[in-house]
PDB file of N, CA and C in Angstrom:
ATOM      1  N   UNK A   1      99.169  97.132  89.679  1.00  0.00           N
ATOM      2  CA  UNK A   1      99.817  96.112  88.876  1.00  0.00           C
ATOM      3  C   UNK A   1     100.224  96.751  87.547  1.00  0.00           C
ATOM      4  N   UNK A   2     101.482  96.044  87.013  1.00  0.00           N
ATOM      5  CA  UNK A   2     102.184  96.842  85.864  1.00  0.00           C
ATOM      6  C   UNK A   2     102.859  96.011  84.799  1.00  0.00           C
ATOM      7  N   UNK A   3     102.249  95.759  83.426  1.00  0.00           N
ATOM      8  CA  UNK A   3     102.064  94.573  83.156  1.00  0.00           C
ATOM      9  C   UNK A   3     103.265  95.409  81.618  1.00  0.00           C
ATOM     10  N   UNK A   4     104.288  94.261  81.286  1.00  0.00           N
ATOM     11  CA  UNK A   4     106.010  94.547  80.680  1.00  0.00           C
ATOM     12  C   UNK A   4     105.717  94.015  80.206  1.00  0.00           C
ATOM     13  N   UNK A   5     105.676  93.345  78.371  1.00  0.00           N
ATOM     14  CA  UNK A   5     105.963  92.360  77.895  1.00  0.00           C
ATOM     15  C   UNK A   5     105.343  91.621  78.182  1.00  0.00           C
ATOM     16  N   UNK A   6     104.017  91.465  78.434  1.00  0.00           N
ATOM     17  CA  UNK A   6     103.088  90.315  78.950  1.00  0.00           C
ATOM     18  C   UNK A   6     103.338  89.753  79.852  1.00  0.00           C
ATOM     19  N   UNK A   7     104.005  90.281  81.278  1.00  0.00           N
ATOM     20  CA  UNK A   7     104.492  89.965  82.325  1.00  0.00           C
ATOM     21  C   UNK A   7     103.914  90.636  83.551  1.00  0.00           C
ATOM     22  N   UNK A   8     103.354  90.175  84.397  1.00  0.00           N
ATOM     23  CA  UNK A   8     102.777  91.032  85.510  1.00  0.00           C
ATOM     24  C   UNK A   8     103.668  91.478  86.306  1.00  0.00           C
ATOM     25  N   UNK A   9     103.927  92.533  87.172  1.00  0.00           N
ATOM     26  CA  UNK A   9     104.766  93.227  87.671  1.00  0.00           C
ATOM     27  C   UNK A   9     104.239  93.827  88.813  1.00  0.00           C
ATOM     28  N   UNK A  10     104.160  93.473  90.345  1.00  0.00           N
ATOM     29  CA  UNK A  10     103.762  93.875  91.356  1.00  0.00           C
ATOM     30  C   UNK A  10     104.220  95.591  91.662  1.00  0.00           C
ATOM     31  N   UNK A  11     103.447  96.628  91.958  1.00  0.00           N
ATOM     32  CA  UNK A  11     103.441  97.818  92.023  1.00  0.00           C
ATOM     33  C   UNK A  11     103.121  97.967  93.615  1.00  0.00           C
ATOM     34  N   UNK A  12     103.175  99.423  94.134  1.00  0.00           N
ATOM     35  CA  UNK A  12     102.676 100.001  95.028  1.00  0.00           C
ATOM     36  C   UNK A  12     102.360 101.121  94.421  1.00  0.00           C
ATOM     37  N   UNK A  13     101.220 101.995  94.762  1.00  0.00           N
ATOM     38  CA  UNK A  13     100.779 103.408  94.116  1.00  0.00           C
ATOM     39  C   UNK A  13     100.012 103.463  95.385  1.00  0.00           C
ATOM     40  N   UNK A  14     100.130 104.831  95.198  1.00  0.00           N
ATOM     41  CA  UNK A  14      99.463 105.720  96.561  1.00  0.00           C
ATOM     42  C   UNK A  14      98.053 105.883  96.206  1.00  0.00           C
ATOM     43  N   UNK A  15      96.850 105.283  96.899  1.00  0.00           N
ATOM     44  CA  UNK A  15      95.665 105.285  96.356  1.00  0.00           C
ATOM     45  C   UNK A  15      94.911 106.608  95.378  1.00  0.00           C
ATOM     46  N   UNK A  16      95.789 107.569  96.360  1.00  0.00           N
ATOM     47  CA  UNK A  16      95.365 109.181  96.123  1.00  0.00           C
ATOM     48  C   UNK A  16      95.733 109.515  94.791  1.00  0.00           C
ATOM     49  N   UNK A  17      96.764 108.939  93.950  1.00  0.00           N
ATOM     50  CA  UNK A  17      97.468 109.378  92.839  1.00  0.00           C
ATOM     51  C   UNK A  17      97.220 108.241  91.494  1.00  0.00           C
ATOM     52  N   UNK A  18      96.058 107.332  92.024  1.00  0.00           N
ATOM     53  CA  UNK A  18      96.084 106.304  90.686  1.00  0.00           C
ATOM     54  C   UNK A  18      96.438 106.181  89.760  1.00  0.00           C
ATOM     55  N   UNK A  19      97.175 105.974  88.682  1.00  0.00           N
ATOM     56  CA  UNK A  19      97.186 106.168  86.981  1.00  0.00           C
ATOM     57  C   UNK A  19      96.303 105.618  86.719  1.00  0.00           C
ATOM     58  N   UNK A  20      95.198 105.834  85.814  1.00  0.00           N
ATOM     59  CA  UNK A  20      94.346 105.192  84.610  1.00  0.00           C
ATOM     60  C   UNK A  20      94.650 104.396  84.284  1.00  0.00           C
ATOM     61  N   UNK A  21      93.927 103.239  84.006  1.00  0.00           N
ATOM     62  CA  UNK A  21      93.782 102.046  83.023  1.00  0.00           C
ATOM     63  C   UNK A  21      94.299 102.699  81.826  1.00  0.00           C
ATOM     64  N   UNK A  22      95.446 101.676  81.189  1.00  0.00           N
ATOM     65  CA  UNK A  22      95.691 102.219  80.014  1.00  0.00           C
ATOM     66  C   UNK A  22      97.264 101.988  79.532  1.00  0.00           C
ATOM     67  N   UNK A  23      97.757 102.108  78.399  1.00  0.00           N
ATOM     68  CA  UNK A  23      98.917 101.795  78.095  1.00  0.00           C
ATOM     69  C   UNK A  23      99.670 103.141  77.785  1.00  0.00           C
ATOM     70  N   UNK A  24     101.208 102.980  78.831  1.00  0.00           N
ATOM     71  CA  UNK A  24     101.574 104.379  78.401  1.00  0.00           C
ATOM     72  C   UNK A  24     103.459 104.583  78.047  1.00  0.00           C
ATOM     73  N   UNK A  25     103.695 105.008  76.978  1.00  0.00           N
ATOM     74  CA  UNK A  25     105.428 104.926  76.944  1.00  0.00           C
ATOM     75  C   UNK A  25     106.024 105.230  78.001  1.00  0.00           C
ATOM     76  N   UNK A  26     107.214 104.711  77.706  1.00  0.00           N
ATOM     77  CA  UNK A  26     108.278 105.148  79.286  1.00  0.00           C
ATOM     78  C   UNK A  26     109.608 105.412  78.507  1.00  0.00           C
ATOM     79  N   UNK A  27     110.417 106.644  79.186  1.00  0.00           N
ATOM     80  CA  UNK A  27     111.511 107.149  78.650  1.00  0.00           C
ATOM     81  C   UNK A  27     112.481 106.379  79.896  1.00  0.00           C
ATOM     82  N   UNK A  28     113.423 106.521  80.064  1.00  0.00           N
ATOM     83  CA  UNK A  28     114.468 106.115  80.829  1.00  0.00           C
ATOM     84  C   UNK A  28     115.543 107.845  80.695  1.00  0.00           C
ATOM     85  N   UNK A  29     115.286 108.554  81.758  1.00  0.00           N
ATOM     86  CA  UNK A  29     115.909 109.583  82.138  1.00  0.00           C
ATOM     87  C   UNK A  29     116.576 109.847  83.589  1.00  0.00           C
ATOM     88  N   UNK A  30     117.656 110.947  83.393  1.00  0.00           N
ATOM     89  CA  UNK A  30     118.118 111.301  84.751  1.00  0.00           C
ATOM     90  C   UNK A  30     117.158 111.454  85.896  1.00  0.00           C
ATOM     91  N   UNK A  31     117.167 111.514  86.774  1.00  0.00           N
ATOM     92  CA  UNK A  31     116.020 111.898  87.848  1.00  0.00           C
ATOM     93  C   UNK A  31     116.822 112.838  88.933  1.00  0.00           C
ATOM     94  N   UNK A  32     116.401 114.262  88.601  1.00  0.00           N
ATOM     95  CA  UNK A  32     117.712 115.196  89.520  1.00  0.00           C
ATOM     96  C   UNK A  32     116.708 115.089  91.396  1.00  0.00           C
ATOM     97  N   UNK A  33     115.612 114.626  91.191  1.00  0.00           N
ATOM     98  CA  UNK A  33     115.150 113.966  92.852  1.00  0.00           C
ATOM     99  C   UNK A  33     115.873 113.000  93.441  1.00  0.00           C
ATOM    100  N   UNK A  34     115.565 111.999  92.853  1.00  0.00           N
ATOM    101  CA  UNK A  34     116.651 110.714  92.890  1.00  0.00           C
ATOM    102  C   UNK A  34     118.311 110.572  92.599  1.00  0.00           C
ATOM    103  N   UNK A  35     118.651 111.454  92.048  1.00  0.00           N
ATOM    104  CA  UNK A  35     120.009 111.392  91.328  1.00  0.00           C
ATOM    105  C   UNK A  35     120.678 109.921  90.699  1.00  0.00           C
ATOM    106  N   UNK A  36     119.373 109.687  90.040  1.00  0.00           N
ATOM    107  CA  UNK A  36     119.866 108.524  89.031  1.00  0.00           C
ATOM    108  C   UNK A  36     119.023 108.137  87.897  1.00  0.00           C
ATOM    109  N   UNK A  37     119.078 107.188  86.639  1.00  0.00           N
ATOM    110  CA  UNK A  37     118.521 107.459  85.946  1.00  0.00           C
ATOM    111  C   UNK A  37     117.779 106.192  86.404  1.00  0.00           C
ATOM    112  N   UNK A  38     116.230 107.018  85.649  1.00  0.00           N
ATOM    113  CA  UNK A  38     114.712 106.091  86.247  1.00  0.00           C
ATOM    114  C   UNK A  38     114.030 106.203  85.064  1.00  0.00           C
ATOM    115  N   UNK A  39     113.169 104.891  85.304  1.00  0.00           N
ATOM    116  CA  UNK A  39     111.967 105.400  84.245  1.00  0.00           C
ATOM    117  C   UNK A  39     110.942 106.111  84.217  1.00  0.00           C
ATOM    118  N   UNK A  40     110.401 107.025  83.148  1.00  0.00           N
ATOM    119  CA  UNK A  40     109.400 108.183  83.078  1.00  0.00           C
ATOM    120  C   UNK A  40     108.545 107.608  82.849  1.00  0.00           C
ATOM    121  N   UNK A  41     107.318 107.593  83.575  1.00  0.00           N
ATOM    122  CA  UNK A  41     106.106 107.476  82.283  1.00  0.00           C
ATOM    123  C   UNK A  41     105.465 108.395  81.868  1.00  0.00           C
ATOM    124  N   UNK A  42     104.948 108.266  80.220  1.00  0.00           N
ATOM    125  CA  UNK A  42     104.594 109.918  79.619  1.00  0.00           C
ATOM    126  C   UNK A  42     103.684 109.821  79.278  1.00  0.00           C
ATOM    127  N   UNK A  43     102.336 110.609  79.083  1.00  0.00           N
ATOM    128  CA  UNK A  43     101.179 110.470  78.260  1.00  0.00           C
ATOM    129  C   UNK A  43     100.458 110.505  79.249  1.00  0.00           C
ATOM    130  N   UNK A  44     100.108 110.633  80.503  1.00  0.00           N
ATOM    131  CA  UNK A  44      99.281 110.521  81.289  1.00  0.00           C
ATOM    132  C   UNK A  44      98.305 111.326  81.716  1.00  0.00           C
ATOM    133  N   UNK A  45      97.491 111.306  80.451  1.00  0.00           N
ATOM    134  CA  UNK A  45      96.249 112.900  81.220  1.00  0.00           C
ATOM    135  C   UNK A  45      96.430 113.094  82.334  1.00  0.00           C
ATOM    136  N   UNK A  46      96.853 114.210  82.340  1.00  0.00           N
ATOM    137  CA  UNK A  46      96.485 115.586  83.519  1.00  0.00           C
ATOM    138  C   UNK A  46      97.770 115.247  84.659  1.00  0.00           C
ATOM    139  N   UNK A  47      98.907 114.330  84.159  1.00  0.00           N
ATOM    140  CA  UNK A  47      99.773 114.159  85.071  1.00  0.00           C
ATOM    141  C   UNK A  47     101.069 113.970  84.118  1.00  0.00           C
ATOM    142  N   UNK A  48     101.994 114.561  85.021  1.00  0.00           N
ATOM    143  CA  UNK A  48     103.373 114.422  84.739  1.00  0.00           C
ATOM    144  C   UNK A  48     104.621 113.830  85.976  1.00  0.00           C
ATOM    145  N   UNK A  49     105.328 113.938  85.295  1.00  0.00           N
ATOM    146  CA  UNK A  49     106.747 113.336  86.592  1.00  0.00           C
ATOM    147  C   UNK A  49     106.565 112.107  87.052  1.00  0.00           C
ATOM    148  N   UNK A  50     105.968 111.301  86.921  1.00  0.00           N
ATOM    149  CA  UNK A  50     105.940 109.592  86.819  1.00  0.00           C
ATOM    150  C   UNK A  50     106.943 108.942  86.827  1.00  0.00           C
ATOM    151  N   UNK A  51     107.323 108.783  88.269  1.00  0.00           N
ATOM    152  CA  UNK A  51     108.947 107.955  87.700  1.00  0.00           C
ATOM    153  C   UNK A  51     108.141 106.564  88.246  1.00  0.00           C
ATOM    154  N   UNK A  52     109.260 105.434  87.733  1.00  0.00           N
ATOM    155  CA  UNK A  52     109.329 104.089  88.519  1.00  0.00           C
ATOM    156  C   UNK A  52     110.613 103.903  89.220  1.00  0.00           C
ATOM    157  N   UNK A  53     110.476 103.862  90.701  1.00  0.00           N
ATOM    158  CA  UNK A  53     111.337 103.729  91.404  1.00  0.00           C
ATOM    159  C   UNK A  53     111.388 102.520  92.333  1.00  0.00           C
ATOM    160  N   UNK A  54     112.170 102.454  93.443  1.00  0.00           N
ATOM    161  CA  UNK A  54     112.055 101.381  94.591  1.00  0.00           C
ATOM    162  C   UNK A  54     111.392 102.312  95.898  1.00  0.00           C
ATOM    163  N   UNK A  55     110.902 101.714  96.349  1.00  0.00           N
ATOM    164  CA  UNK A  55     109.787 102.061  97.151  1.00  0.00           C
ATOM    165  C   UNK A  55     109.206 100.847  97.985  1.00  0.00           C
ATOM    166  N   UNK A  56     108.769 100.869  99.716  1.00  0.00           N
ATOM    167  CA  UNK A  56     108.084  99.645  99.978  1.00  0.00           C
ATOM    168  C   UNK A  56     106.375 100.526 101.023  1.00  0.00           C
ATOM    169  N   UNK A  57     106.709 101.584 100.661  1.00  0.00           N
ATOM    170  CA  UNK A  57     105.172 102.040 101.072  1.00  0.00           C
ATOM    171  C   UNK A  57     104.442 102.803 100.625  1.00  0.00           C
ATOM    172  N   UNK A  58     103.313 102.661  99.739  1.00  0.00           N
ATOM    173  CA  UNK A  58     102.211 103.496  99.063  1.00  0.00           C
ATOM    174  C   UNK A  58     102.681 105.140  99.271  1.00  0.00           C
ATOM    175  N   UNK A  59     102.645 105.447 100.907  1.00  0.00           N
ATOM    176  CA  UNK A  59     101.757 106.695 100.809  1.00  0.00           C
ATOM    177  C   UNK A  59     102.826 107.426 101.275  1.00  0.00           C
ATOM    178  N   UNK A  60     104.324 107.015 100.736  1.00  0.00           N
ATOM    179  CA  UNK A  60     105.765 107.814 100.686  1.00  0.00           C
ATOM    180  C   UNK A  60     105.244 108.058  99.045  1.00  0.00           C
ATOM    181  N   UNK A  61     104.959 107.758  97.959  1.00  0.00           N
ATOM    182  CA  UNK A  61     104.562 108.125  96.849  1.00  0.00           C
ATOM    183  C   UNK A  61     103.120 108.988  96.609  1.00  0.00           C
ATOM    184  N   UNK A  62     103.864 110.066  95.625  1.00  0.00           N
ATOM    185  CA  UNK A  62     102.937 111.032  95.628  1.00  0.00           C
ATOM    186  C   UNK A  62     103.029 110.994  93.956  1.00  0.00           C
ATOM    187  N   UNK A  63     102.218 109.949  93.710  1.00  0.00           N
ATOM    188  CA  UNK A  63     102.210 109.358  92.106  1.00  0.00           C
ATOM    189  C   UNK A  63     102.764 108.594  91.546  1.00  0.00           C
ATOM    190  N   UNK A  64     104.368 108.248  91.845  1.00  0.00           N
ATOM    191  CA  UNK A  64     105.100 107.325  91.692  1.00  0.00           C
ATOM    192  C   UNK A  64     104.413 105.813  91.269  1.00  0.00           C
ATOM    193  N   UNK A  65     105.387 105.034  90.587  1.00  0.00           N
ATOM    194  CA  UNK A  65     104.800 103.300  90.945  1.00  0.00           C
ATOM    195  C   UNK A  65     106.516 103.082  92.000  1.00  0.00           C
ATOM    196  N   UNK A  66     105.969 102.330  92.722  1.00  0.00           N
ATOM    197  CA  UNK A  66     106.778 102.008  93.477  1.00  0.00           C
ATOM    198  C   UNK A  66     107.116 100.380  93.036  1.00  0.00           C
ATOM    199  N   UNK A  67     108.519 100.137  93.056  1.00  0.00           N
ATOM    200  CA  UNK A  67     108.504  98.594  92.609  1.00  0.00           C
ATOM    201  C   UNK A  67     109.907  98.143  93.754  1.00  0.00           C
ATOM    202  N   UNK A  68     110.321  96.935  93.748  1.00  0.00           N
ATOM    203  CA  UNK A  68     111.286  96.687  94.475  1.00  0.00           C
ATOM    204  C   UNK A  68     112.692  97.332  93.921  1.00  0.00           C
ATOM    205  N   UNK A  69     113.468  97.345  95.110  1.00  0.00           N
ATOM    206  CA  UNK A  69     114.473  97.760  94.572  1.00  0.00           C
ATOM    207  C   UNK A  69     115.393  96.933  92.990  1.00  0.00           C
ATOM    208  N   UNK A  70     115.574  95.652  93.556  1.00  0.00           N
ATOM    209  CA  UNK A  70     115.931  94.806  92.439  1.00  0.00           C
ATOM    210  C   UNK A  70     115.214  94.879  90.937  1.00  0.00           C
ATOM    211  N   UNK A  71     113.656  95.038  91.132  1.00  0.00           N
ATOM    212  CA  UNK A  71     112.981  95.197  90.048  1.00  0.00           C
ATOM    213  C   UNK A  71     113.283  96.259  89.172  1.00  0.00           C
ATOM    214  N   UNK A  72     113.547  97.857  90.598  1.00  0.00           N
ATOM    215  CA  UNK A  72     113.821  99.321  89.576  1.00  0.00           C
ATOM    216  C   UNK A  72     115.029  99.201  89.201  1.00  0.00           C
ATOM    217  N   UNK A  73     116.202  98.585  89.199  1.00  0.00           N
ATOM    218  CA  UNK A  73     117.415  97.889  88.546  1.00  0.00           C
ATOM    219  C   UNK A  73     117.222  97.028  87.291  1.00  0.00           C
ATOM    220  N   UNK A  74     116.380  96.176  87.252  1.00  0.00           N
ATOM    221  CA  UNK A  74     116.346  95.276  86.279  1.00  0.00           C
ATOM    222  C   UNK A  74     115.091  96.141  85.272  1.00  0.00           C
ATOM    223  N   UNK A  75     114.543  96.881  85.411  1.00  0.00           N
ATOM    224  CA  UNK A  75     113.867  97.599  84.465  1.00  0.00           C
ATOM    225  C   UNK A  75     114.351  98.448  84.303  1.00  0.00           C
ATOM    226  N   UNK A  76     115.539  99.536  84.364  1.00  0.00           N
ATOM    227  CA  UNK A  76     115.990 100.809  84.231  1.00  0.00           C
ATOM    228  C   UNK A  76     117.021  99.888  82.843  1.00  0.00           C
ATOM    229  N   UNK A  77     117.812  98.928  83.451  1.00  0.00           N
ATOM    230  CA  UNK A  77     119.009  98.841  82.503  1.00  0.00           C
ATOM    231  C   UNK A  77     118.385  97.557  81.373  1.00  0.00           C
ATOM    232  N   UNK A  78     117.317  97.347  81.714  1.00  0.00           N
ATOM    233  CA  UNK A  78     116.581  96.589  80.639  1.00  0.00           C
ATOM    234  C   UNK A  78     116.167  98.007  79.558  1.00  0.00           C
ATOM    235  N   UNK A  79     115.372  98.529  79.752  1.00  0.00           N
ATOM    236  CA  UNK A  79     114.555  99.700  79.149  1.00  0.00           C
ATOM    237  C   UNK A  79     116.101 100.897  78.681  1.00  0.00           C
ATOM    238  N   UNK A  80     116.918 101.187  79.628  1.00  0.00           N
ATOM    239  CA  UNK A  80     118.202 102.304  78.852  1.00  0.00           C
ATOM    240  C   UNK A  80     118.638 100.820  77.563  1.00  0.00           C
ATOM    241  N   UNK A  81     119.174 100.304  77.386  1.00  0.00           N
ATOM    242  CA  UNK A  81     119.322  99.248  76.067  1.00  0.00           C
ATOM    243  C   UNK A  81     117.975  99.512  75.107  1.00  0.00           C
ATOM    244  N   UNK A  82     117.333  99.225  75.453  1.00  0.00           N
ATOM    245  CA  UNK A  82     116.228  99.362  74.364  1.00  0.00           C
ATOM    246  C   UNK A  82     116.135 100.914  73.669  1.00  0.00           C
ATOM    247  N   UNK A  83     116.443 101.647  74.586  1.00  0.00           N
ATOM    248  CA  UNK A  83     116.041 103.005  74.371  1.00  0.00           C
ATOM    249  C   UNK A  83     117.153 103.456  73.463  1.00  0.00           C
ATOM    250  N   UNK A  84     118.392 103.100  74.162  1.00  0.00           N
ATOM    251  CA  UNK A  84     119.590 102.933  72.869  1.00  0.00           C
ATOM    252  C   UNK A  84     119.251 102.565  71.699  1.00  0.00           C
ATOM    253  N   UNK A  85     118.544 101.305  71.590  1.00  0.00           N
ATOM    254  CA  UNK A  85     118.657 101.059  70.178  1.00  0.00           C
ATOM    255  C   UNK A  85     117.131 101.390  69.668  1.00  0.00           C
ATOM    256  N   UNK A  86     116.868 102.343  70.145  1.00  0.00           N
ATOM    257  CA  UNK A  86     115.086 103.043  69.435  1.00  0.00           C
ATOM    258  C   UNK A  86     114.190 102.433  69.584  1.00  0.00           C
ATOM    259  N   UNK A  87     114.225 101.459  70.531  1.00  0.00           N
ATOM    260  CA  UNK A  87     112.928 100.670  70.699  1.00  0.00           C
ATOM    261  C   UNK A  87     111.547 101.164  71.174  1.00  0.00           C
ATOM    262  N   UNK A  88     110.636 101.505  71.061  1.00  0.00           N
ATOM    263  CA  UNK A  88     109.638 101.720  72.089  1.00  0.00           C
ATOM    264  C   UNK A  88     109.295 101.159  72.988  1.00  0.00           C
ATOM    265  N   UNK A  89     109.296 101.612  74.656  1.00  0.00           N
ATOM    266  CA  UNK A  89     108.918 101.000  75.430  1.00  0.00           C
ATOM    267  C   UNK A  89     107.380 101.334  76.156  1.00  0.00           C
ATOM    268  N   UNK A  90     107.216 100.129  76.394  1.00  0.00           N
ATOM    269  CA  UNK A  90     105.629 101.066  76.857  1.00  0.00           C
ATOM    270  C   UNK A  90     105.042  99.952  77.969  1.00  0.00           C
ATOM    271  N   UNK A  91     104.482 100.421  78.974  1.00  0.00           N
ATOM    272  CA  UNK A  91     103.722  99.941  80.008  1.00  0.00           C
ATOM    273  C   UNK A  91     102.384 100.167  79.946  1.00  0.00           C
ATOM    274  N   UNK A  92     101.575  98.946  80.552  1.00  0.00           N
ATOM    275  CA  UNK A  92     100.476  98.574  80.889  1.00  0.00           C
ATOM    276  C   UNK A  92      99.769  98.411  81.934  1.00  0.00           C
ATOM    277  N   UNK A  93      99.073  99.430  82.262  1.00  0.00           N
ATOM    278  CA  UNK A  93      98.567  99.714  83.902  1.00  0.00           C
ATOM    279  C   UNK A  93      97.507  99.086  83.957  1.00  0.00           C
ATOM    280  N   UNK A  94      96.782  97.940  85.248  1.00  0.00           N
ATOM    281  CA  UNK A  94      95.737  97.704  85.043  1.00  0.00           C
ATOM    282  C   UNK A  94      95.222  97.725  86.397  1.00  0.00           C
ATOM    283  N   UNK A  95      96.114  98.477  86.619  1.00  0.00           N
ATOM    284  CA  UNK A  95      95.491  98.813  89.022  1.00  0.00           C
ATOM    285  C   UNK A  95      94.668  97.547  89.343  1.00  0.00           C
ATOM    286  N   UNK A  96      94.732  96.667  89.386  1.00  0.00           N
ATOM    287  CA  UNK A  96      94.337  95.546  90.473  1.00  0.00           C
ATOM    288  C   UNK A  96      94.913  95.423  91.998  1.00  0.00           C
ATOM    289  N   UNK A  97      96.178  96.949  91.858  1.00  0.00           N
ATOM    290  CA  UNK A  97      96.423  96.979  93.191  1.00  0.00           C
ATOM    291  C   UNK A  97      95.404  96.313  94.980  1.00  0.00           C
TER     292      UNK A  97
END
């Protein structure tokens, strides 16, 4: 679970790759895997390359949060605006997966 703005946000994560409890910024960058721009998440002891993408099965992700497709649309071009205008964005992990 992936909690926006005080909003809960249904996830998939691959059990094997958990993120920590914890709050962490997100950049909105190219993704040359994906070939489109996704969100990063950064700060994550001992892990990097964190995208949020669309995804509908855990254990095709090898760290990823997986969210619906519609969702990784409505958070990419929500979050690139913000990021335009310097906002900080930041997510809230609380794995109740």
């Amino acid at each position: 679970m992936m909690r926006v703005n005080g909003r809960d946000i249904a996830t998939l994560e691959n059990a094997d790759y958990i993120i920590p409890v914890g709050t962490y910024p997100v950049s909105v960058t190219f993704s040359p895997r994906f070939k489109r721009m996704l969100p990063l998440v950064v700060q994550v002891p001992g892990r990097s390359g964190i995208r949020i993408h669309r995804g509908t099965k855990p254990e095709h992700s090898k760290g990823c949060i997986l969210v619906s497709a519609a969702k990784e649309q409505e958070l990419t071009a929500k979050w690139l605006a913000l990021q335009a205008s310097n906002e900080p964005i930041k997510i809230t992990i609380d794995n109740e997966n």
